[in-house]
C-alpha atoms as a PDB file:
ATOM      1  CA  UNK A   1      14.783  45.468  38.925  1.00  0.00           C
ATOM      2  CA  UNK A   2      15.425  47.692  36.236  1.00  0.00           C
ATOM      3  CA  UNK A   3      16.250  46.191  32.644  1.00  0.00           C
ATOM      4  CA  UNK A   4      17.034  47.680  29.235  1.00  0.00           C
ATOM      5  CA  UNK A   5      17.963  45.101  26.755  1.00  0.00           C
ATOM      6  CA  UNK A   6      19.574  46.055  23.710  1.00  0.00           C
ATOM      7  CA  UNK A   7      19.442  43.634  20.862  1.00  0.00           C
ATOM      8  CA  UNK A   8      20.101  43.501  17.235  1.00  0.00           C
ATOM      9  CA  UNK A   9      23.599  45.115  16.514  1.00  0.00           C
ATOM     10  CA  UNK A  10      26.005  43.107  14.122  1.00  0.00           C
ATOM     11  CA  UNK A  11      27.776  43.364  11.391  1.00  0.00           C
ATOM     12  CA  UNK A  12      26.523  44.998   7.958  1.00  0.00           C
ATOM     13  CA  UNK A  13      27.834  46.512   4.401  1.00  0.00           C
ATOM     14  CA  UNK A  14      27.653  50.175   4.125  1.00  0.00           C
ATOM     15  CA  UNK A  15      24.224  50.710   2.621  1.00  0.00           C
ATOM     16  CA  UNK A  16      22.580  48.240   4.727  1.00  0.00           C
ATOM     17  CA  UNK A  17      20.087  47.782   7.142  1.00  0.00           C
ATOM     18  CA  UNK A  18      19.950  47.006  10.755  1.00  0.00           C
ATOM     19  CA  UNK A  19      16.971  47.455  13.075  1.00  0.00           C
ATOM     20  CA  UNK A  20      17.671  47.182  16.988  1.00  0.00           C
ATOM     21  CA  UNK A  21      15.725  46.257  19.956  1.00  0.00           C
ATOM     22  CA  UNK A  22      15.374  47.485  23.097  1.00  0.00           C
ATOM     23  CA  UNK A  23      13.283  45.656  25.001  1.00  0.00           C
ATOM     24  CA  UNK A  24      12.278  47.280  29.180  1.00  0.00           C
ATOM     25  CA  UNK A  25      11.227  45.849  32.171  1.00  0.00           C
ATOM     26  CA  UNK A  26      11.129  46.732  35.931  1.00  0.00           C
ATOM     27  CA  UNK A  27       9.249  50.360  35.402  1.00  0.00           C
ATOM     28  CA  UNK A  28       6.315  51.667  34.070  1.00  0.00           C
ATOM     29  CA  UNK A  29       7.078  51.796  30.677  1.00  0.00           C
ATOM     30  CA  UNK A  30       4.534  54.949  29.694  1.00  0.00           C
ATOM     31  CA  UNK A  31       6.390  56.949  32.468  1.00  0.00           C
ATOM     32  CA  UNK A  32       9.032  56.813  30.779  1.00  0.00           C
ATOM     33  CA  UNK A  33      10.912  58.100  27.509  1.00  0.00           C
ATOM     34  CA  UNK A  34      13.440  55.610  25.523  1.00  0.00           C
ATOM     35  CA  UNK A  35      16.226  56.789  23.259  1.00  0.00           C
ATOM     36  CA  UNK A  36      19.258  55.442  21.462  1.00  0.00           C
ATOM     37  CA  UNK A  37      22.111  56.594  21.953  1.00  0.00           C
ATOM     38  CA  UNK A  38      26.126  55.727  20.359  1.00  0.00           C
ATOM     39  CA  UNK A  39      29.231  55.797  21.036  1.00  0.00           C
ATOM     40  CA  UNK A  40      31.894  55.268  18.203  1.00  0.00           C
ATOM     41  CA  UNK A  41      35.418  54.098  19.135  1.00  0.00           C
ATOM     42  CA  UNK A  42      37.578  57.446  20.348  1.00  0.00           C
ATOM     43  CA  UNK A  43      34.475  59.979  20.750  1.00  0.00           C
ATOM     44  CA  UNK A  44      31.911  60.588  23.451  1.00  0.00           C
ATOM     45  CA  UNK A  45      29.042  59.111  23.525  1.00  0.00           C
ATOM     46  CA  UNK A  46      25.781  60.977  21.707  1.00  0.00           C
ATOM     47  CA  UNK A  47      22.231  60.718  21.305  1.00  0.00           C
ATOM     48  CA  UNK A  48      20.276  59.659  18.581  1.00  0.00           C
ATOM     49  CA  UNK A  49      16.638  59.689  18.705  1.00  0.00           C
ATOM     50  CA  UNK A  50      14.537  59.955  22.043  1.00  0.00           C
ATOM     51  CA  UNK A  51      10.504  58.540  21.832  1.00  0.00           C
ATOM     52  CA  UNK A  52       7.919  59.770  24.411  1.00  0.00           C
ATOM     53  CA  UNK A  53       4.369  58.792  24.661  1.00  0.00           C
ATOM     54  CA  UNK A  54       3.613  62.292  26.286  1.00  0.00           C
ATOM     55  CA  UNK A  55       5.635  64.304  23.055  1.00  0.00           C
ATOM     56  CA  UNK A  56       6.612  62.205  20.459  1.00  0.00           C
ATOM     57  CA  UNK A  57       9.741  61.635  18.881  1.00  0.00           C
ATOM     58  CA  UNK A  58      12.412  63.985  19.194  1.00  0.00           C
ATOM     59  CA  UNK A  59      16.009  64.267  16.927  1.00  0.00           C
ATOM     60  CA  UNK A  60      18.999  64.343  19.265  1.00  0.00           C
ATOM     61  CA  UNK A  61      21.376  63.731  16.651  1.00  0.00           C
ATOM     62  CA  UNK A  62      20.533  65.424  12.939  1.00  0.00           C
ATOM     63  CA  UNK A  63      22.720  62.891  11.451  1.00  0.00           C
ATOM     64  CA  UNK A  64      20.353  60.484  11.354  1.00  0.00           C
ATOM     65  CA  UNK A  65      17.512  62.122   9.851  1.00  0.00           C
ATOM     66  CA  UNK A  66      15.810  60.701   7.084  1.00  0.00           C
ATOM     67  CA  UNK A  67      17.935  57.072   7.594  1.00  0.00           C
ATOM     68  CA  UNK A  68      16.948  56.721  11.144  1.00  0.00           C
ATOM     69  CA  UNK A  69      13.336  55.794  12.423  1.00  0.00           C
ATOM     70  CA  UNK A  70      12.671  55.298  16.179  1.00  0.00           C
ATOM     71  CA  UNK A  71       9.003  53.604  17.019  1.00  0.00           C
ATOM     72  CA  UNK A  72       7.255  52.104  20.130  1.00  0.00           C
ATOM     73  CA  UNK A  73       5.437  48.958  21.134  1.00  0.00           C
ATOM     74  CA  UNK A  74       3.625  49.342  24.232  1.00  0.00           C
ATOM     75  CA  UNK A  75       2.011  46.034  24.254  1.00  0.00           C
ATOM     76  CA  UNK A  76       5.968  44.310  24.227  1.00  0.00           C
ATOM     77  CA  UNK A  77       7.705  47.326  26.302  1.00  0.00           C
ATOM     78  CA  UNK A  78      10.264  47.447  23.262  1.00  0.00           C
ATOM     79  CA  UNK A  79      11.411  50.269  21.491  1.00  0.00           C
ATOM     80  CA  UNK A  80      13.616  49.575  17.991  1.00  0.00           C
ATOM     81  CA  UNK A  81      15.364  52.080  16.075  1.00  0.00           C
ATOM     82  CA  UNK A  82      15.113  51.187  12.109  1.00  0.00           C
ATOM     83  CA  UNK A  83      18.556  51.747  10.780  1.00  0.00           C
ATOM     84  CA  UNK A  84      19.241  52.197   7.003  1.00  0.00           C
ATOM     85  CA  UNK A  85      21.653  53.681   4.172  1.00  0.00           C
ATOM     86  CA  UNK A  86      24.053  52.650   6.929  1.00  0.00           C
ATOM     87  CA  UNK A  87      27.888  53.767   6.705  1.00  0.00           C
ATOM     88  CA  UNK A  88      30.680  53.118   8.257  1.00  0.00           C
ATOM     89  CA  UNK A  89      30.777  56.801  10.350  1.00  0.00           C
ATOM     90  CA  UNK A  90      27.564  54.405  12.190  1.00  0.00           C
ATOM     91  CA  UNK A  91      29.504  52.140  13.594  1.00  0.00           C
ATOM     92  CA  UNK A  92      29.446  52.256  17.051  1.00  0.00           C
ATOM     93  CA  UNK A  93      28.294  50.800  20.513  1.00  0.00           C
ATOM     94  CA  UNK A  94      24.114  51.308  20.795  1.00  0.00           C
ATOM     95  CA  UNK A  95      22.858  52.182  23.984  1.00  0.00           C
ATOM     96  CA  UNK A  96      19.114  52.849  25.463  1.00  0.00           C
ATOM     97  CA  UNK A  97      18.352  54.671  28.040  1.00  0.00           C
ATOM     98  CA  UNK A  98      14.957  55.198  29.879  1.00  0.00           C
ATOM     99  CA  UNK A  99      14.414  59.113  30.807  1.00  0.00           C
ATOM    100  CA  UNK A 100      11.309  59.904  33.096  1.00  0.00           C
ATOM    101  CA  UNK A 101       8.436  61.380  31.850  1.00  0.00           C
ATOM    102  CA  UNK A 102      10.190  63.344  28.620  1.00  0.00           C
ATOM    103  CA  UNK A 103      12.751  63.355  26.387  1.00  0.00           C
ATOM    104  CA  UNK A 104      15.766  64.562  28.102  1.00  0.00           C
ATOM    105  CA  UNK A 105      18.996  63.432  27.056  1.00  0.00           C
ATOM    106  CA  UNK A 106      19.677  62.996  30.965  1.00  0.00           C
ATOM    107  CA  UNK A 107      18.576  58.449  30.954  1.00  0.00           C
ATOM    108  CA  UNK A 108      17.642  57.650  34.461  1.00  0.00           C
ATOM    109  CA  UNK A 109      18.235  53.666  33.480  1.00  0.00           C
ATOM    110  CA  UNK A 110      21.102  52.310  30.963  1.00  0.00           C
ATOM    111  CA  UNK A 111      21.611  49.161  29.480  1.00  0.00           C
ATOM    112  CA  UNK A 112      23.895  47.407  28.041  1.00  0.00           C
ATOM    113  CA  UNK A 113      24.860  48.083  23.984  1.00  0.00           C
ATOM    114  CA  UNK A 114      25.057  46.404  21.397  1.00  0.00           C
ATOM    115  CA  UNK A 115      27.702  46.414  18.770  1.00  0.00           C
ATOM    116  CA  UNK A 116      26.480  47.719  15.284  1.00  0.00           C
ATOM    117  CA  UNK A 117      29.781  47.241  12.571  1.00  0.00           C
ATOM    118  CA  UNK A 118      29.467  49.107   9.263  1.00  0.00           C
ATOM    119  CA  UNK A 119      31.952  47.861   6.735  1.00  0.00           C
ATOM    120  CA  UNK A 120      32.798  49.238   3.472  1.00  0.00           C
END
């Protein structure tokens, strides 16, 4: 069975830090791509930042750049996106999704999020 488990979200002061987890099981976790992805109360979900073993990392959002660092352990099948200088525009459900082979934007696998709060 297929698993994503997103950890980590909570509640933080703007400026802050937060890193989430996302920890896979059920696949082959090198066949696969992992990204983050949001979805803040009233808008559509988006993508954040996608990490391949076959290409890298690759910017879905360009929000995020230079606050946002997405990184892999292979050993622990767990991907984490480093959040900081958060703000409250980040607050938002956090999603990963599993995409085969490369970064897509397209998950094959979803799990569940986890709630990230930004206060002010």
């Amino acid at each position: 069975e297929v698993q994503l488990q997103a950890s980590g979200g909570g509640l933080v002061q703007a400026g802050g830090s937060l890193r989430l987890s996302c920890a896979a099981s059920g696949f082959i976790f090198d066949d696969y791509s992992i990204a983050w992805y949001r979805q803040a109360p009233g808008k559509e979900r988006e993508g954040i930042l996608c990490i391949s073993s076959r290409e890298g990392i690759t910017y879905y959002s360009d929000s995020v750049k230079g606050r946002f660092a997405i990184s892999s352990d292979s050993s622990k099948n767990t991907v984490y996106l480093q959040m900081n200088s958060l703000t409250t525009e980040d607050t938002a459900i956090y999603y990963c999704g599993a995409e085969h082979n490369y970064c897509s934007g397209d998950p094959d696998y979803w799990g569940h999020g986890t709630q990230v709060t930004v206060s002010s």
